[in-house]
C-alpha atoms as a PDB file:
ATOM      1  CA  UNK A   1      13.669  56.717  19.259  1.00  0.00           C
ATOM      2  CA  UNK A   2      11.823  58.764  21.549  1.00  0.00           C
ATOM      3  CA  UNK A   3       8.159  57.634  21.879  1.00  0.00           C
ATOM      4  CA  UNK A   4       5.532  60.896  23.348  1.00  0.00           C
ATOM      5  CA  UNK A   5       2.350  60.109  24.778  1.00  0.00           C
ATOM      6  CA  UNK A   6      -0.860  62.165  24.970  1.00  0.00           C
ATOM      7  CA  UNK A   7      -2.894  60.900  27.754  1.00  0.00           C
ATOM      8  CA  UNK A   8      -5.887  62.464  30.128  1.00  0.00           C
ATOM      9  CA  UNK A   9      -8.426  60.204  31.546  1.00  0.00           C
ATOM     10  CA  UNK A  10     -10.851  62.790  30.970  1.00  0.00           C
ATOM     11  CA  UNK A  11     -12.122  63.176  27.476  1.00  0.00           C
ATOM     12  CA  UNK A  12     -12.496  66.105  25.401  1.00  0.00           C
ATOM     13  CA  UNK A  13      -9.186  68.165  26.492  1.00  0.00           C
ATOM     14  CA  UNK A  14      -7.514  68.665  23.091  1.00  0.00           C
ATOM     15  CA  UNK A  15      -5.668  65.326  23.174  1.00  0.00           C
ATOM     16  CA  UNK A  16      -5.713  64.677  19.241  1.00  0.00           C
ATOM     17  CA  UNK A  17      -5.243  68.257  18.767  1.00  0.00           C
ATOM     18  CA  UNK A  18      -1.736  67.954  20.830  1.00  0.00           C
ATOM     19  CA  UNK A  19      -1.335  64.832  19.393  1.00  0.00           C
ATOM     20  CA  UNK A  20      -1.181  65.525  15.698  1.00  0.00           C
ATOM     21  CA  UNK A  21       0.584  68.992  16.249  1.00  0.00           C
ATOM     22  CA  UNK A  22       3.501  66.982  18.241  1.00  0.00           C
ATOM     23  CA  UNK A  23       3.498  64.967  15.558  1.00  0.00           C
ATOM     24  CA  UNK A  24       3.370  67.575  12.613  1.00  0.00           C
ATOM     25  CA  UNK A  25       6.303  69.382  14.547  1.00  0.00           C
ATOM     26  CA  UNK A  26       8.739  66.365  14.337  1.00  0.00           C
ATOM     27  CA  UNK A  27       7.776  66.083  10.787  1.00  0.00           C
ATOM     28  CA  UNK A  28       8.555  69.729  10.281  1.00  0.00           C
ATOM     29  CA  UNK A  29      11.769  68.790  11.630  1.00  0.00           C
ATOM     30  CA  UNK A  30      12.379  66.595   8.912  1.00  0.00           C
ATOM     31  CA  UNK A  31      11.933  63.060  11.171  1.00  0.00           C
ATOM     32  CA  UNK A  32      10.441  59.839  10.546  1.00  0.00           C
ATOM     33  CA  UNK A  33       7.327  60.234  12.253  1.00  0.00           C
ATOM     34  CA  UNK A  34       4.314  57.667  13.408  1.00  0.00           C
ATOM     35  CA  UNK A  35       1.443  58.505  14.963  1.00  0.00           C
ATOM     36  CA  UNK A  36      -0.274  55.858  16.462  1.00  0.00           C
ATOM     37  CA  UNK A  37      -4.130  56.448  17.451  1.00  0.00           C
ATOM     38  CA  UNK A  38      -5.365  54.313  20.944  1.00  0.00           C
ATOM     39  CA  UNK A  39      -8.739  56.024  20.477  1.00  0.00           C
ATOM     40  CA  UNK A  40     -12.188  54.085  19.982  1.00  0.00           C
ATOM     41  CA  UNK A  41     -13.034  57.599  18.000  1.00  0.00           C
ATOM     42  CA  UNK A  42     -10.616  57.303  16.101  1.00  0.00           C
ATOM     43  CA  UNK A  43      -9.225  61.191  15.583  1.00  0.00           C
ATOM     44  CA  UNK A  44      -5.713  61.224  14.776  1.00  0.00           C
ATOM     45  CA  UNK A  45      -6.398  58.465  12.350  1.00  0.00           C
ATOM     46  CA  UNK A  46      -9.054  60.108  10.296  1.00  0.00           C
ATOM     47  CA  UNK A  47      -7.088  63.290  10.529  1.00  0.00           C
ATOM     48  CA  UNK A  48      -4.441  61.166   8.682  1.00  0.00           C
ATOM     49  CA  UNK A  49      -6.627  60.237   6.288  1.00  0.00           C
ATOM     50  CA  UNK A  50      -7.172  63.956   5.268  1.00  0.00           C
ATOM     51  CA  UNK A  51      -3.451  64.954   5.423  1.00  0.00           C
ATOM     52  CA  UNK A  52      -2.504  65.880   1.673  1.00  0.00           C
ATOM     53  CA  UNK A  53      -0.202  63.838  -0.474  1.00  0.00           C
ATOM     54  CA  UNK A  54       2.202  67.070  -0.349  1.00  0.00           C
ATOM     55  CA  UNK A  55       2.189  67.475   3.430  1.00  0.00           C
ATOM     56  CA  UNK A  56       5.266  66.011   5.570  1.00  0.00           C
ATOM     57  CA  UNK A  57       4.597  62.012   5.636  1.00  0.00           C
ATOM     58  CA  UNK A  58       3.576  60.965   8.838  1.00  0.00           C
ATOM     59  CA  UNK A  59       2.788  57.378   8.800  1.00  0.00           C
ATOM     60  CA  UNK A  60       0.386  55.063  11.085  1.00  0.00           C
ATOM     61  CA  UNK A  61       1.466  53.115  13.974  1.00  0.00           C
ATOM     62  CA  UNK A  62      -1.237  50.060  14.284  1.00  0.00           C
ATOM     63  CA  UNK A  63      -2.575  48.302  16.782  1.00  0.00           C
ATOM     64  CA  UNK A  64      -3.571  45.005  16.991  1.00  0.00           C
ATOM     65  CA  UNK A  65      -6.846  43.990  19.306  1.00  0.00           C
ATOM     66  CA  UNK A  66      -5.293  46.528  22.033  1.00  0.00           C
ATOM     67  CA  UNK A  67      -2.185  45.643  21.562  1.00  0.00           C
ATOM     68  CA  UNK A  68       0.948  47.765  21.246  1.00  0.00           C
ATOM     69  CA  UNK A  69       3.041  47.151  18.437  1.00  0.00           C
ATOM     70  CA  UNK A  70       6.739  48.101  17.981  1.00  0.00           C
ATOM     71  CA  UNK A  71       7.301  50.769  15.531  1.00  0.00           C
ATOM     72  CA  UNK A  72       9.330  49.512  12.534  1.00  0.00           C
ATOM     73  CA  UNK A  73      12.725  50.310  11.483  1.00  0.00           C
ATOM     74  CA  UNK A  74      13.608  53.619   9.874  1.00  0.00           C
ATOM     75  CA  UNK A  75      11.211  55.486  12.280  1.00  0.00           C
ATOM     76  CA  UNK A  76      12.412  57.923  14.346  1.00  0.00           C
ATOM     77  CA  UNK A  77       9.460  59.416  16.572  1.00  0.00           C
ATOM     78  CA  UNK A  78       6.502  58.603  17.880  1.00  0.00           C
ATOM     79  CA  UNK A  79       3.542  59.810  19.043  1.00  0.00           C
ATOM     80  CA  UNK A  80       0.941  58.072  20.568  1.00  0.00           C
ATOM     81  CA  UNK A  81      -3.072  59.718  20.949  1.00  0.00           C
ATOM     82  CA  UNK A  82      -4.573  57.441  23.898  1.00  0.00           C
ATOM     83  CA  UNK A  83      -8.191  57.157  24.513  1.00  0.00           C
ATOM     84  CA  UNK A  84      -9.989  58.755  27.618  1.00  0.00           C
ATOM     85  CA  UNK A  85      -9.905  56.464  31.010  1.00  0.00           C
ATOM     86  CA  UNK A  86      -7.083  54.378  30.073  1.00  0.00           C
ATOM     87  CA  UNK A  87      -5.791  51.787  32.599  1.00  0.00           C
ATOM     88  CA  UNK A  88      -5.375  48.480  33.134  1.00  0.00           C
ATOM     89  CA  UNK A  89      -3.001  46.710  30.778  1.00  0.00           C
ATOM     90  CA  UNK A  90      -2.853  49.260  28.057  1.00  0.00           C
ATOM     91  CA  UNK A  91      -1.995  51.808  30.807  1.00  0.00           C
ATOM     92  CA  UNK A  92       1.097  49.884  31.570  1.00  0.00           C
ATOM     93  CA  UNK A  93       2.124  48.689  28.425  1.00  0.00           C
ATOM     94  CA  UNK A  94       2.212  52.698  27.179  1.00  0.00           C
ATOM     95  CA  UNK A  95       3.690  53.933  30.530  1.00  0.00           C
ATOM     96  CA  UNK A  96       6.502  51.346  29.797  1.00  0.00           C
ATOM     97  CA  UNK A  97       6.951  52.351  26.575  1.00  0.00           C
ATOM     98  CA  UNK A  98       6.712  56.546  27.084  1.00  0.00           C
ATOM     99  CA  UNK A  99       9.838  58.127  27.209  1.00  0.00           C
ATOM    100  CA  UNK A 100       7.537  61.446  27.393  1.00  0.00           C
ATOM    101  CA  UNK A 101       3.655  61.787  28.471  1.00  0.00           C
ATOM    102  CA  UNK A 102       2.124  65.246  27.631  1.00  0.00           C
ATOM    103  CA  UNK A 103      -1.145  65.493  29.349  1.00  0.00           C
ATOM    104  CA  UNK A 104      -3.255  67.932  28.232  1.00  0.00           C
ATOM    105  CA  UNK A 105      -5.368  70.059  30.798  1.00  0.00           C
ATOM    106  CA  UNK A 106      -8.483  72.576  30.807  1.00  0.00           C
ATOM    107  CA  UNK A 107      -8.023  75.433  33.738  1.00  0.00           C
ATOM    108  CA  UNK A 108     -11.220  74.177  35.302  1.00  0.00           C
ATOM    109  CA  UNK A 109     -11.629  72.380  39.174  1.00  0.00           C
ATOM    110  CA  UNK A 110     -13.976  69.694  37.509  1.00  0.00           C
ATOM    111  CA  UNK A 111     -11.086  68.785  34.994  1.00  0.00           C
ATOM    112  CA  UNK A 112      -8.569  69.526  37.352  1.00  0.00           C
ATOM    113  CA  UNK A 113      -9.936  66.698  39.805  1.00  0.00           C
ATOM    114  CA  UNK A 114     -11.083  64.696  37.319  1.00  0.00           C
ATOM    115  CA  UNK A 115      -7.025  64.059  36.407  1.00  0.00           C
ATOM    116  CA  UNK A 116      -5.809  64.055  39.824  1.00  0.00           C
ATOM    117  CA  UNK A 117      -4.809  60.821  40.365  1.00  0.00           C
ATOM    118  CA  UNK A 118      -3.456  60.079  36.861  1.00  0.00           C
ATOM    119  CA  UNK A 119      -1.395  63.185  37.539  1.00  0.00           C
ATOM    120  CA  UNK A 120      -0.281  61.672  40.879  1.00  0.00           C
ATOM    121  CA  UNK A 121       0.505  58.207  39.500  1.00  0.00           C
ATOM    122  CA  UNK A 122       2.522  59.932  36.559  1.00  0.00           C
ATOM    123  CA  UNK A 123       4.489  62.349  38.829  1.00  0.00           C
ATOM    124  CA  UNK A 124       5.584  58.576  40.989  1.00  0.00           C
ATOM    125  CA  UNK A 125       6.501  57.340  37.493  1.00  0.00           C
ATOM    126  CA  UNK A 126       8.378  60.501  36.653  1.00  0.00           C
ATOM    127  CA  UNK A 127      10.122  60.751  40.307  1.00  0.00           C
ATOM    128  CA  UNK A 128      11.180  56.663  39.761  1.00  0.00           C
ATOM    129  CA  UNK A 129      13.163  58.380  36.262  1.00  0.00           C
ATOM    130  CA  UNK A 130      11.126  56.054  33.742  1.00  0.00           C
ATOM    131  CA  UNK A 131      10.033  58.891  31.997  1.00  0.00           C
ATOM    132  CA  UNK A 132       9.121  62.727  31.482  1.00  0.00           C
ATOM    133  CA  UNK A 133       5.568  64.535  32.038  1.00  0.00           C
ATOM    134  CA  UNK A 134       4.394  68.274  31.260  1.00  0.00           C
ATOM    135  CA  UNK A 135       1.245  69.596  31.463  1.00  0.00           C
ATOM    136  CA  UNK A 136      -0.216  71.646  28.532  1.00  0.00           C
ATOM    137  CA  UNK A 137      -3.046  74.018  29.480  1.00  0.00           C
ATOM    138  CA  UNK A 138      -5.781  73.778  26.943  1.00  0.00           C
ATOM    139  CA  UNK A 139      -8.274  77.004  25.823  1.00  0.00           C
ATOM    140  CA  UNK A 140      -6.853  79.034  28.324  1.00  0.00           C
ATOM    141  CA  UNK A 141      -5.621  82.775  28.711  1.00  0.00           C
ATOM    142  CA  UNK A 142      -2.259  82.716  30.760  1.00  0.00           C
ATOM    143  CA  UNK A 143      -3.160  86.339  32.681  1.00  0.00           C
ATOM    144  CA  UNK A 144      -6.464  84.732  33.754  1.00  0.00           C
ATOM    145  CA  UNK A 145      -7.386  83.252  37.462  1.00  0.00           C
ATOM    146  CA  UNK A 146      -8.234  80.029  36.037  1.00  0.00           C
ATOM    147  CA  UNK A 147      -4.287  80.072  34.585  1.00  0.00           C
ATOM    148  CA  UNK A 148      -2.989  80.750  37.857  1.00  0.00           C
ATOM    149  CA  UNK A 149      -5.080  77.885  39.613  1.00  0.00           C
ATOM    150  CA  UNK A 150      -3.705  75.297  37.234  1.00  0.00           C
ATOM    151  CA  UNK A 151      -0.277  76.363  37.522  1.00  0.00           C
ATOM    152  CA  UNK A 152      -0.807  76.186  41.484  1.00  0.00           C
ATOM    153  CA  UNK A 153      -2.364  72.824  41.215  1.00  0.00           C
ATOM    154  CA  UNK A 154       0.641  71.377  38.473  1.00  0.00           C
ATOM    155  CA  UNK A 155       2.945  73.168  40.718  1.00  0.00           C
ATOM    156  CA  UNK A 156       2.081  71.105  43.798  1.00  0.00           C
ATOM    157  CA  UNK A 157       2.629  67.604  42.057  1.00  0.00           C
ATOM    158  CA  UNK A 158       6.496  69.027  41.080  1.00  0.00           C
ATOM    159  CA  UNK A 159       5.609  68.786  36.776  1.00  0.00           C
ATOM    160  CA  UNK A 160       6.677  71.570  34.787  1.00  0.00           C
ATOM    161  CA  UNK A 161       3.442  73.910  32.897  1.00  0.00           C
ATOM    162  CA  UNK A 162       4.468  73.363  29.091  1.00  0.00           C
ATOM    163  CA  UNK A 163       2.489  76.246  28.073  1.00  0.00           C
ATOM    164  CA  UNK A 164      -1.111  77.315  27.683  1.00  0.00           C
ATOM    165  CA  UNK A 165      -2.608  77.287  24.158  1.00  0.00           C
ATOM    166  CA  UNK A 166      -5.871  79.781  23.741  1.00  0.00           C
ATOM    167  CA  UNK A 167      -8.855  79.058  22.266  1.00  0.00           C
ATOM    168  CA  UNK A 168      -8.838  79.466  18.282  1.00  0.00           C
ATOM    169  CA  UNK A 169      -9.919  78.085  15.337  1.00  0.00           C
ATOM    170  CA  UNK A 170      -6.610  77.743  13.787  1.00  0.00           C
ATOM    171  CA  UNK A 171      -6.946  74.421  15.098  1.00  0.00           C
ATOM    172  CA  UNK A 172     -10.387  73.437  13.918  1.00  0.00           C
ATOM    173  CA  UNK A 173      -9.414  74.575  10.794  1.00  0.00           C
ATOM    174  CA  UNK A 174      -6.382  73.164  10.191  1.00  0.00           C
ATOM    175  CA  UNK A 175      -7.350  69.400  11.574  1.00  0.00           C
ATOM    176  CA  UNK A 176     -10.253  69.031   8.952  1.00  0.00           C
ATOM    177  CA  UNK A 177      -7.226  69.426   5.992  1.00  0.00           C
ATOM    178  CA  UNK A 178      -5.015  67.046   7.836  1.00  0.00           C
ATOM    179  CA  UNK A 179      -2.469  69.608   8.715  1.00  0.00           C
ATOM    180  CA  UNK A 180      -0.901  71.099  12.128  1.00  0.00           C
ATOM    181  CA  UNK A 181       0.834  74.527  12.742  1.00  0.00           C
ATOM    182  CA  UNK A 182       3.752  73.762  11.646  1.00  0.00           C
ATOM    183  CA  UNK A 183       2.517  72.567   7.945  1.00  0.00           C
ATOM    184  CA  UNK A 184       1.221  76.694   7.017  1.00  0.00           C
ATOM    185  CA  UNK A 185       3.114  79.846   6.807  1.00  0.00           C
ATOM    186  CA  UNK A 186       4.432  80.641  10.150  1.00  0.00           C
ATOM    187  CA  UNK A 187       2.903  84.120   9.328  1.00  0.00           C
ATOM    188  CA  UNK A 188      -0.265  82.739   9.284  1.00  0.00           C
ATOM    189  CA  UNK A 189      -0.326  81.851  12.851  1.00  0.00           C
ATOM    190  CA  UNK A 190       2.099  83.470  14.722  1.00  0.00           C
ATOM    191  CA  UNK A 191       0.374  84.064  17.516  1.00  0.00           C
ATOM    192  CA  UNK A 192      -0.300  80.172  18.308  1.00  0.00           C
ATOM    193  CA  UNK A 193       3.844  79.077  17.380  1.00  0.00           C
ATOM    194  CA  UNK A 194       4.776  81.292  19.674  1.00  0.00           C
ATOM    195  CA  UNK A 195       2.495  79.400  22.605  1.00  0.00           C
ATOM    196  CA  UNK A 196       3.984  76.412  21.091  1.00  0.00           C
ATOM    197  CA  UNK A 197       7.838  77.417  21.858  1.00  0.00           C
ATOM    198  CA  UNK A 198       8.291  75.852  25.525  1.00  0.00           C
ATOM    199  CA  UNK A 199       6.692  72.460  24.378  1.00  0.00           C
ATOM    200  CA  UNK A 200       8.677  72.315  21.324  1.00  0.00           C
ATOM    201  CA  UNK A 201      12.277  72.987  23.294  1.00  0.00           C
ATOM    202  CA  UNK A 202      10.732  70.553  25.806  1.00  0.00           C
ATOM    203  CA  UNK A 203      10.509  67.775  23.178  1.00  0.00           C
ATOM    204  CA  UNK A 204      13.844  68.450  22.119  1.00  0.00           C
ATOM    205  CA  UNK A 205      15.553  67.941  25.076  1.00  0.00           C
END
């Protein structure tokens, strides 16, 4: 059962966004998803609130006073939305559990340093094989400066760029119905699925 984490100490990256399309896209793929929601705000869970009754299920993971519970049996994925500046206990206890950590990342120096050691403490974990990290560049042109700068920086740590998703409100609008990419007409947005195809082989694998 493979378990994918969205983490970034830094808040306001597009973690629930990544979060809830991950998890729409195992749906999608006819899995047994949960979705669990670290988050004081909250954001995957009231997005699952809004999901219509004819969507793909995805159900709830809970959590118990900051503690991580096992999924039950019969589900097959998980994703897990963490809250920003995670450490301590919870930090471990998810790092344990990951079998993936996508980390979601704005093309700017502030943001860039601002993850920096997370990222460094995540590439020891990956290099000790407990687990697998990508970066996903958030609101960001690929043929821009800023692009290049991140994929410098990602480079440098030795973890893979996922892909770069722009800046649309495909998103917006699809979170406040409770639905992801992958729950629409892939003619309807094209243009984002195909940003989407190196993070979905990635979770594959």
């Amino acid at each position: 059962m493979p378990v994918v984490v969205v983490a970034n100490p830094k808040g306001g990256v597009g973690k629930s966004t990544m979060a809830t399309n991950i998890a729409g896209y195992y749906a999608s793929k006819g899995h047994a998803v949960m979705l669990g929601d670290a988050d004081r705000q909250q954001s995957s869970r009231l997005w699952l609130g809004l999901r219509p009754p004819n969507a793909r299920p995805i159900a709830t993971w809970d959590f118990g006073e900051g503690n991580i519970a096992r999924p039950p049996k019969g589900t097959s994925h998980v994703v897990l939305d963490t809250p920003a500046g995670m450490h301590g206990k919870m930090f471990k206890d998810v790092l344990q559990l990951a079998d993936k950590v996508v980390v979601p990342l704005q093309p700017s120096i502030f943001d860039i340093f601002a993850t920096r050691a997370f990222l460094d403490e995540l590439a020891e974990h990956r290099k000790a094989g407990k687990m697998q990290v990508g970066i996903v560049g958030m609101r960001v042109d690929p043929r821009t400066i800023a692009a290049d700068k991140l994929h410098e920086f990602v480079d440098s740590l030795g973890l893979p760029v996922l892909g770069y998703l722009r800046h649309t409100q495909n998103y917006i609008h699809l979170a406040a119905r409770g639905l992801t990419l992958f729950d629409v007409a892939p003619g309807r947005v094209e243009r984002d699925l195909e940003q989407w195809q190196g993070i979905c082989r990635w979770l594959d694998k």
